[in-house]
PDB file of N, CA and C in Angstrom:
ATOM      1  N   UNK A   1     116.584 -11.591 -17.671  1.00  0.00           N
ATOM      2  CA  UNK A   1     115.607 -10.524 -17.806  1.00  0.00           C
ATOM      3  C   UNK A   1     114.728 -10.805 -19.023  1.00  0.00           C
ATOM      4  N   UNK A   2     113.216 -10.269 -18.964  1.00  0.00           N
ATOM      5  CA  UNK A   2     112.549 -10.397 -19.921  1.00  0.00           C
ATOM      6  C   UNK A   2     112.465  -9.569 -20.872  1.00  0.00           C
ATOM      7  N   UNK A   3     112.269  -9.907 -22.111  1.00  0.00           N
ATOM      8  CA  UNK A   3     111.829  -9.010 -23.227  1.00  0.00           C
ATOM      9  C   UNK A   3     110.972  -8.609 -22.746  1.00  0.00           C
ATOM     10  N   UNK A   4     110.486  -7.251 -23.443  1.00  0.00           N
ATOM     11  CA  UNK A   4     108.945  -6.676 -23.808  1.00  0.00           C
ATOM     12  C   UNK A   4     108.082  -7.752 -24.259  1.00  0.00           C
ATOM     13  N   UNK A   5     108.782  -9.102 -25.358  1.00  0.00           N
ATOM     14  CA  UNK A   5     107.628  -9.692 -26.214  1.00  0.00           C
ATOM     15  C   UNK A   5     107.250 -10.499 -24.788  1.00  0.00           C
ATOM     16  N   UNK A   6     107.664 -11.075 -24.317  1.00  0.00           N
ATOM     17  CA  UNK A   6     107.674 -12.301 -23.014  1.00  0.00           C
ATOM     18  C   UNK A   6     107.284 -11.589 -22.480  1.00  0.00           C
ATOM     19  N   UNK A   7     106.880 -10.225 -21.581  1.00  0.00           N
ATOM     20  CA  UNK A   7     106.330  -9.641 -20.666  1.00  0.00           C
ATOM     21  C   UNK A   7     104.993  -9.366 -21.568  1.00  0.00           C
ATOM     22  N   UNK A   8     104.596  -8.936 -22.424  1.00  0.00           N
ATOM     23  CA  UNK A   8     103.724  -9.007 -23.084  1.00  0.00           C
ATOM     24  C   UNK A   8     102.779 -10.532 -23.329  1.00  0.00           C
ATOM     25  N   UNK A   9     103.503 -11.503 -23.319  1.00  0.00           N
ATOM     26  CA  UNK A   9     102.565 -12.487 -23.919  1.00  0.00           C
ATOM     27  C   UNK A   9     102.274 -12.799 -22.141  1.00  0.00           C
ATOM     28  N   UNK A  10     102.891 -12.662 -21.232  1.00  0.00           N
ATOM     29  CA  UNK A  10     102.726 -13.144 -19.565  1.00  0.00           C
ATOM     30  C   UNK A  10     101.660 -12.271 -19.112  1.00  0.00           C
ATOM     31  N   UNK A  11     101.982 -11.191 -19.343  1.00  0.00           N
ATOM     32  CA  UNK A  11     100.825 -10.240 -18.799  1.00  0.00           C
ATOM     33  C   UNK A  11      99.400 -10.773 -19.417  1.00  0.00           C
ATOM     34  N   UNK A  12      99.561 -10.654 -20.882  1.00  0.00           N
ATOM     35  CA  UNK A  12      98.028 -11.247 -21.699  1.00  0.00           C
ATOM     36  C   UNK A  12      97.382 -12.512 -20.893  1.00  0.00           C
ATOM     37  N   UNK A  13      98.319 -13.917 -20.793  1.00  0.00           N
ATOM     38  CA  UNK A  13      98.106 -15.263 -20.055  1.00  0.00           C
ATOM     39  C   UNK A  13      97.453 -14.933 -18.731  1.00  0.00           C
ATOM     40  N   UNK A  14      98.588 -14.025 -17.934  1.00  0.00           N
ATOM     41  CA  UNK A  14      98.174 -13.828 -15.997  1.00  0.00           C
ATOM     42  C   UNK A  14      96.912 -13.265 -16.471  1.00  0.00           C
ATOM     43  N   UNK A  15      96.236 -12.257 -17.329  1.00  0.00           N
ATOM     44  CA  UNK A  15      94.897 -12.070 -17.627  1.00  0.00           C
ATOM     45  C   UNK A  15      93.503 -12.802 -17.680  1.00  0.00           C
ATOM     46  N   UNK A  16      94.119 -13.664 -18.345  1.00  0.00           N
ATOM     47  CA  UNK A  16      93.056 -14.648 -19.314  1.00  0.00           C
ATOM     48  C   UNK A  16      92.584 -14.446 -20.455  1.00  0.00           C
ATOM     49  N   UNK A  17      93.333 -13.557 -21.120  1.00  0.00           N
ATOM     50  CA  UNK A  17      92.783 -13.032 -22.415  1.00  0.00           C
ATOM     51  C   UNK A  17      93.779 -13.663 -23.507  1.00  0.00           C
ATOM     52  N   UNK A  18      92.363 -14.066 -24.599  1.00  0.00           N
ATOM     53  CA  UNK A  18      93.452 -14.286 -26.033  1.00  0.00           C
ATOM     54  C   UNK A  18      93.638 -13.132 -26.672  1.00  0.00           C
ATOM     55  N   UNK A  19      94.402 -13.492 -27.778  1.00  0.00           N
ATOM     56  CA  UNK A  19      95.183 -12.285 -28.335  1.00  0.00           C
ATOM     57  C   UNK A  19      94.173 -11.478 -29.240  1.00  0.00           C
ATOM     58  N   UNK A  20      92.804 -12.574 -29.683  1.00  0.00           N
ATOM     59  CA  UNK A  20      91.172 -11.321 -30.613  1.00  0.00           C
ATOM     60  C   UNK A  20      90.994 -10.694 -29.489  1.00  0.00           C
ATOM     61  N   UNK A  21      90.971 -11.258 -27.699  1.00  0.00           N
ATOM     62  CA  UNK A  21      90.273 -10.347 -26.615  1.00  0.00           C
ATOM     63  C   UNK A  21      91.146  -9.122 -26.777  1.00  0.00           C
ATOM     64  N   UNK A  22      92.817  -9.093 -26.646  1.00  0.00           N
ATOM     65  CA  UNK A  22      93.369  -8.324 -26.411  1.00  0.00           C
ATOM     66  C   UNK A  22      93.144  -6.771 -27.668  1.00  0.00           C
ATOM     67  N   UNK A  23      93.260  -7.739 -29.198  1.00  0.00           N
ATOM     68  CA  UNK A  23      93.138  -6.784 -29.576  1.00  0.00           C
ATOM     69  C   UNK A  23      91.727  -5.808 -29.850  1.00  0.00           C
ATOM     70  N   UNK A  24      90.334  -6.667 -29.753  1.00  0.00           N
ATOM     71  CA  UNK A  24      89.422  -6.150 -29.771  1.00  0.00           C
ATOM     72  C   UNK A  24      89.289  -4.979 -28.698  1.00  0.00           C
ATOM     73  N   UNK A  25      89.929  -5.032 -27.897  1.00  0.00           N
ATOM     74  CA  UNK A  25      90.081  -4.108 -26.747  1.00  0.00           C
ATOM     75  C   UNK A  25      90.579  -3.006 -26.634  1.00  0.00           C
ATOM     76  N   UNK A  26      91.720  -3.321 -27.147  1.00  0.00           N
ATOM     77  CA  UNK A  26      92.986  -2.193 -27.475  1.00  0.00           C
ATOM     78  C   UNK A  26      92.608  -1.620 -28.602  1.00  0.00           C
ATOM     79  N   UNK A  27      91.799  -1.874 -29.707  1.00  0.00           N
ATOM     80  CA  UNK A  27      91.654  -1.405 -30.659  1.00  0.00           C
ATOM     81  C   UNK A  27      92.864  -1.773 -32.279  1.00  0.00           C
ATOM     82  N   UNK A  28      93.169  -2.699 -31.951  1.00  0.00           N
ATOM     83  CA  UNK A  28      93.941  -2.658 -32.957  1.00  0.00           C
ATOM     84  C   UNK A  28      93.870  -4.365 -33.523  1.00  0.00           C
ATOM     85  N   UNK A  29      95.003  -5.318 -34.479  1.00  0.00           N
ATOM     86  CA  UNK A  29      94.261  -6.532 -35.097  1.00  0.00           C
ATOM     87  C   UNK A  29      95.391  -7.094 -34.531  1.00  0.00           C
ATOM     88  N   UNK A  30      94.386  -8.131 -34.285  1.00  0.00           N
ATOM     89  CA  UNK A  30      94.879  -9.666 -34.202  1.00  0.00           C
ATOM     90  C   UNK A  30      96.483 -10.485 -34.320  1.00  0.00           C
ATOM     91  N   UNK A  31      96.634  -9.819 -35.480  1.00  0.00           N
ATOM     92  CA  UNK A  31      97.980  -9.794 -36.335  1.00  0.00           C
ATOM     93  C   UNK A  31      99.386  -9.103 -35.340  1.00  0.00           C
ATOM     94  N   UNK A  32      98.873  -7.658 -34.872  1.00  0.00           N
ATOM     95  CA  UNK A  32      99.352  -7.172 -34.528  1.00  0.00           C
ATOM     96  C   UNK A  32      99.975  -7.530 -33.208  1.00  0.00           C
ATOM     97  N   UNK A  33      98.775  -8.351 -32.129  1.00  0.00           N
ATOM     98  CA  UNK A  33      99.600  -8.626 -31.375  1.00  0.00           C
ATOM     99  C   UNK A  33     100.502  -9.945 -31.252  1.00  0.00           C
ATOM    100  N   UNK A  34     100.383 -10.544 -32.111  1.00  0.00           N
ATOM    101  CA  UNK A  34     100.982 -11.562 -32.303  1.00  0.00           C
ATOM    102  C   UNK A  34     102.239 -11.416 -32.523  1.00  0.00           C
ATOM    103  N   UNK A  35     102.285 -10.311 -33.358  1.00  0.00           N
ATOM    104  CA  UNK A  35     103.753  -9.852 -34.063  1.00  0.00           C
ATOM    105  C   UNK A  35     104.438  -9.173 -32.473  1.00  0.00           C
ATOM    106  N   UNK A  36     103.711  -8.569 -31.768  1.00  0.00           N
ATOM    107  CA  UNK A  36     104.484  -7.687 -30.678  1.00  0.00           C
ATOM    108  C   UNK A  36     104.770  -8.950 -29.668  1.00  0.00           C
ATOM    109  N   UNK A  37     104.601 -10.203 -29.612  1.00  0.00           N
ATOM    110  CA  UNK A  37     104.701 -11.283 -28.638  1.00  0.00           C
ATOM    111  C   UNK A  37     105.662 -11.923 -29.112  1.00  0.00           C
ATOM    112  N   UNK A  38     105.892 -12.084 -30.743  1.00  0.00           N
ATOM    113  CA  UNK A  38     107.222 -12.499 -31.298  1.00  0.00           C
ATOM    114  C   UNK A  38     108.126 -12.223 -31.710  1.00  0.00           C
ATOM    115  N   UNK A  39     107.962 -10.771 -31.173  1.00  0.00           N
ATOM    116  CA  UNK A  39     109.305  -9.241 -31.213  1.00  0.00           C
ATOM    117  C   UNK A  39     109.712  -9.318 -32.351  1.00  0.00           C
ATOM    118  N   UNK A  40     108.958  -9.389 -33.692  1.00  0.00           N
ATOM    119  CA  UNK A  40     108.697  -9.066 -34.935  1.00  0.00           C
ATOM    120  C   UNK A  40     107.704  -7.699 -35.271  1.00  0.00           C
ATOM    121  N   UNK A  41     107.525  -6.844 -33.867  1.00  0.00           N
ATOM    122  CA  UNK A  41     106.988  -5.627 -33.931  1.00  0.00           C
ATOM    123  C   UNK A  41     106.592  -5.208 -32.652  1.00  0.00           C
ATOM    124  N   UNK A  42     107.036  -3.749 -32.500  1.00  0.00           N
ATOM    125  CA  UNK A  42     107.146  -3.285 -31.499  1.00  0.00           C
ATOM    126  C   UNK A  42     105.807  -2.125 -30.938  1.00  0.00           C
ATOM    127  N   UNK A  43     105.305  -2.596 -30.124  1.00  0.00           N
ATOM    128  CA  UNK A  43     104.070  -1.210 -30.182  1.00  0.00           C
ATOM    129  C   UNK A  43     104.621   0.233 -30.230  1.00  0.00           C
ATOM    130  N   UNK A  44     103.331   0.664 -30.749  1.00  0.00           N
ATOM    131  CA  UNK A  44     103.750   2.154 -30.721  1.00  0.00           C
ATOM    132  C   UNK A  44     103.257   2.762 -29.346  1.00  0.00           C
ATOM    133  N   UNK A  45     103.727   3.921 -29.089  1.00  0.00           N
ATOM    134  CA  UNK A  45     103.808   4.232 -27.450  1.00  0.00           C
ATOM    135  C   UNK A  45     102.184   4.358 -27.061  1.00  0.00           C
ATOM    136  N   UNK A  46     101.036   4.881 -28.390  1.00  0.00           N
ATOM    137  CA  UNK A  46      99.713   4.966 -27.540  1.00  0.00           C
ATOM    138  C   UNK A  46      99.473   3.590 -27.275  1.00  0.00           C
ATOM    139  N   UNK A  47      99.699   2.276 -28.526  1.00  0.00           N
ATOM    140  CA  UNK A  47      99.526   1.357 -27.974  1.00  0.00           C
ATOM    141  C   UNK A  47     100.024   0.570 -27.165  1.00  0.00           C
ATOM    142  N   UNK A  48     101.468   1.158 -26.781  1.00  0.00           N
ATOM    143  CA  UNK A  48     101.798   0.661 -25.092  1.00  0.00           C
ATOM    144  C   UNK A  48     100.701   1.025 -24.141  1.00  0.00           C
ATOM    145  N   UNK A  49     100.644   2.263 -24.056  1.00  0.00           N
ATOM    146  CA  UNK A  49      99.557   2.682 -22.885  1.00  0.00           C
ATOM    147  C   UNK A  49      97.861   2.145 -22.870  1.00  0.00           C
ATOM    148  N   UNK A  50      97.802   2.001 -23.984  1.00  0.00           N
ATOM    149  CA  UNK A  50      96.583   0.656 -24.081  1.00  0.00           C
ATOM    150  C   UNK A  50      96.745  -0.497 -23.291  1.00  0.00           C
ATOM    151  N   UNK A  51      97.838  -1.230 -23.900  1.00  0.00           N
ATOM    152  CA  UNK A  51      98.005  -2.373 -23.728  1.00  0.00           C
ATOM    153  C   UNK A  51      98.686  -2.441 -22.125  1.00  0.00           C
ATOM    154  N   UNK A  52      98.885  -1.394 -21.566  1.00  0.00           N
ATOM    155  CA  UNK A  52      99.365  -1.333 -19.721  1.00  0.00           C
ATOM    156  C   UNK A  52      98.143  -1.032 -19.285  1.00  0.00           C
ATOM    157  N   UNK A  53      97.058  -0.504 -20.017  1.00  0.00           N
ATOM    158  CA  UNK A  53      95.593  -0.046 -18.628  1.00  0.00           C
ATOM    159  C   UNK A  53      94.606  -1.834 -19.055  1.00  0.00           C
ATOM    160  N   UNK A  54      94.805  -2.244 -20.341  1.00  0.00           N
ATOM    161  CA  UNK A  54      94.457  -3.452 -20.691  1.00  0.00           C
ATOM    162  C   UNK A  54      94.790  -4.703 -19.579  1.00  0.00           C
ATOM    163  N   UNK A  55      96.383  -4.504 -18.953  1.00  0.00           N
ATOM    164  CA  UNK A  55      97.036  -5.874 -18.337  1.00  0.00           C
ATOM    165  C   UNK A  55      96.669  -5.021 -16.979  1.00  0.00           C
ATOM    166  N   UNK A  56      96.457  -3.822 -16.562  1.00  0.00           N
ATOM    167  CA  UNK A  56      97.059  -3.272 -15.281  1.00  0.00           C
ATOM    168  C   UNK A  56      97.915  -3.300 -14.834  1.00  0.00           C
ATOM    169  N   UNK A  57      99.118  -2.907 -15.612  1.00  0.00           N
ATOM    170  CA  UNK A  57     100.799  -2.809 -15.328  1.00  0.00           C
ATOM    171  C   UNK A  57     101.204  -1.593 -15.951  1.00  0.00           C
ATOM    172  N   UNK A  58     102.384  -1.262 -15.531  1.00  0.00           N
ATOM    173  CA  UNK A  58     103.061   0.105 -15.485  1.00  0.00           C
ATOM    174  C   UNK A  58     103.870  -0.231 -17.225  1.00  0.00           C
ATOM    175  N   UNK A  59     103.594   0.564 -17.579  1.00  0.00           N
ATOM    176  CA  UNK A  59     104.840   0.271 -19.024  1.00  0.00           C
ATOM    177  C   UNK A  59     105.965   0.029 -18.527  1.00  0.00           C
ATOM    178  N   UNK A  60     106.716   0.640 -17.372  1.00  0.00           N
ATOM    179  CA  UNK A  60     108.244   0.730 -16.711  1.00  0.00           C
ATOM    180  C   UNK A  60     108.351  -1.071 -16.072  1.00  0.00           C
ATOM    181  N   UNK A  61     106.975  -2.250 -16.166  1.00  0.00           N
ATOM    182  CA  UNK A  61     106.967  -3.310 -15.687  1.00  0.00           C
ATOM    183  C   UNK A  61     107.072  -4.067 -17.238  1.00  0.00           C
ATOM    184  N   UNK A  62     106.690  -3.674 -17.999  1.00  0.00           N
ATOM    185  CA  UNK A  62     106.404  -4.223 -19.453  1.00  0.00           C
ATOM    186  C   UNK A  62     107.536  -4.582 -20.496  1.00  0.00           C
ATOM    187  N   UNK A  63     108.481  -2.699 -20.201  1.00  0.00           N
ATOM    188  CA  UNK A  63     109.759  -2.609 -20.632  1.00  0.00           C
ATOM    189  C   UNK A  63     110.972  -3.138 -20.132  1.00  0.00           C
ATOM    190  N   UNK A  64     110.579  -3.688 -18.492  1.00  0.00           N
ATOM    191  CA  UNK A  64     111.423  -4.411 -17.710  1.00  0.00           C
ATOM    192  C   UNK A  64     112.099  -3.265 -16.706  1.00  0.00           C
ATOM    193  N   UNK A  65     111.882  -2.367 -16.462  1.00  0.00           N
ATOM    194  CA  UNK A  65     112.620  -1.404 -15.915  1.00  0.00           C
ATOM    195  C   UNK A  65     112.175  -1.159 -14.409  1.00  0.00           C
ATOM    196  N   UNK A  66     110.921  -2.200 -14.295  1.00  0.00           N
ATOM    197  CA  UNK A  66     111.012  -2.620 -12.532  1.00  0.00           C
ATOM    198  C   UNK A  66     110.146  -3.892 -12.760  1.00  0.00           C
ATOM    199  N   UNK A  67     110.352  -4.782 -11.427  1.00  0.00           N
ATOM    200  CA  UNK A  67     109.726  -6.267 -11.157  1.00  0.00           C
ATOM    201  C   UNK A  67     108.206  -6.101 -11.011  1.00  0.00           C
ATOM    202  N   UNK A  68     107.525  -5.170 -11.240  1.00  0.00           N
ATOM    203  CA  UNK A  68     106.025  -5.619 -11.332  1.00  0.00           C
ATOM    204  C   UNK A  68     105.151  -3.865 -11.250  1.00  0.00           C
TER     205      UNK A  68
END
């Protein structure tokens, strides 16, 4: 099963987005998502829901709690 960080950095890739696209988007830095891809930091729940309308996935796909 996947982490959040590994479902996070897969979702960003299946996108095509780097991690300035992601965060310029989401609103938040650079830094940040880097740290949430190397599970050295965990989003906070608005920026889960960013970062699920960002990939078009369910948080319950993100957190691992269903296959897609």
């Amino acid at each position: 099963m996947k982490d959040l960080k590994d479902k996070l950095k897969q979702a960003r890739i299946e996108n095509g987005f780097t991690q300035k696209q992601v965060a310029q988007q989401v609103g938040i830095t650079h830094n940040a998502i880097a740290n949430y891809e190397l599970g050295t930091r965990e989003p906070s729940l608005d920026t889960l829901a960013q970062l699920c309308k960002c990939y078009g996935v369910s948080a319950d796909y993100l957190l691992g709690l269903t296959e897609y």
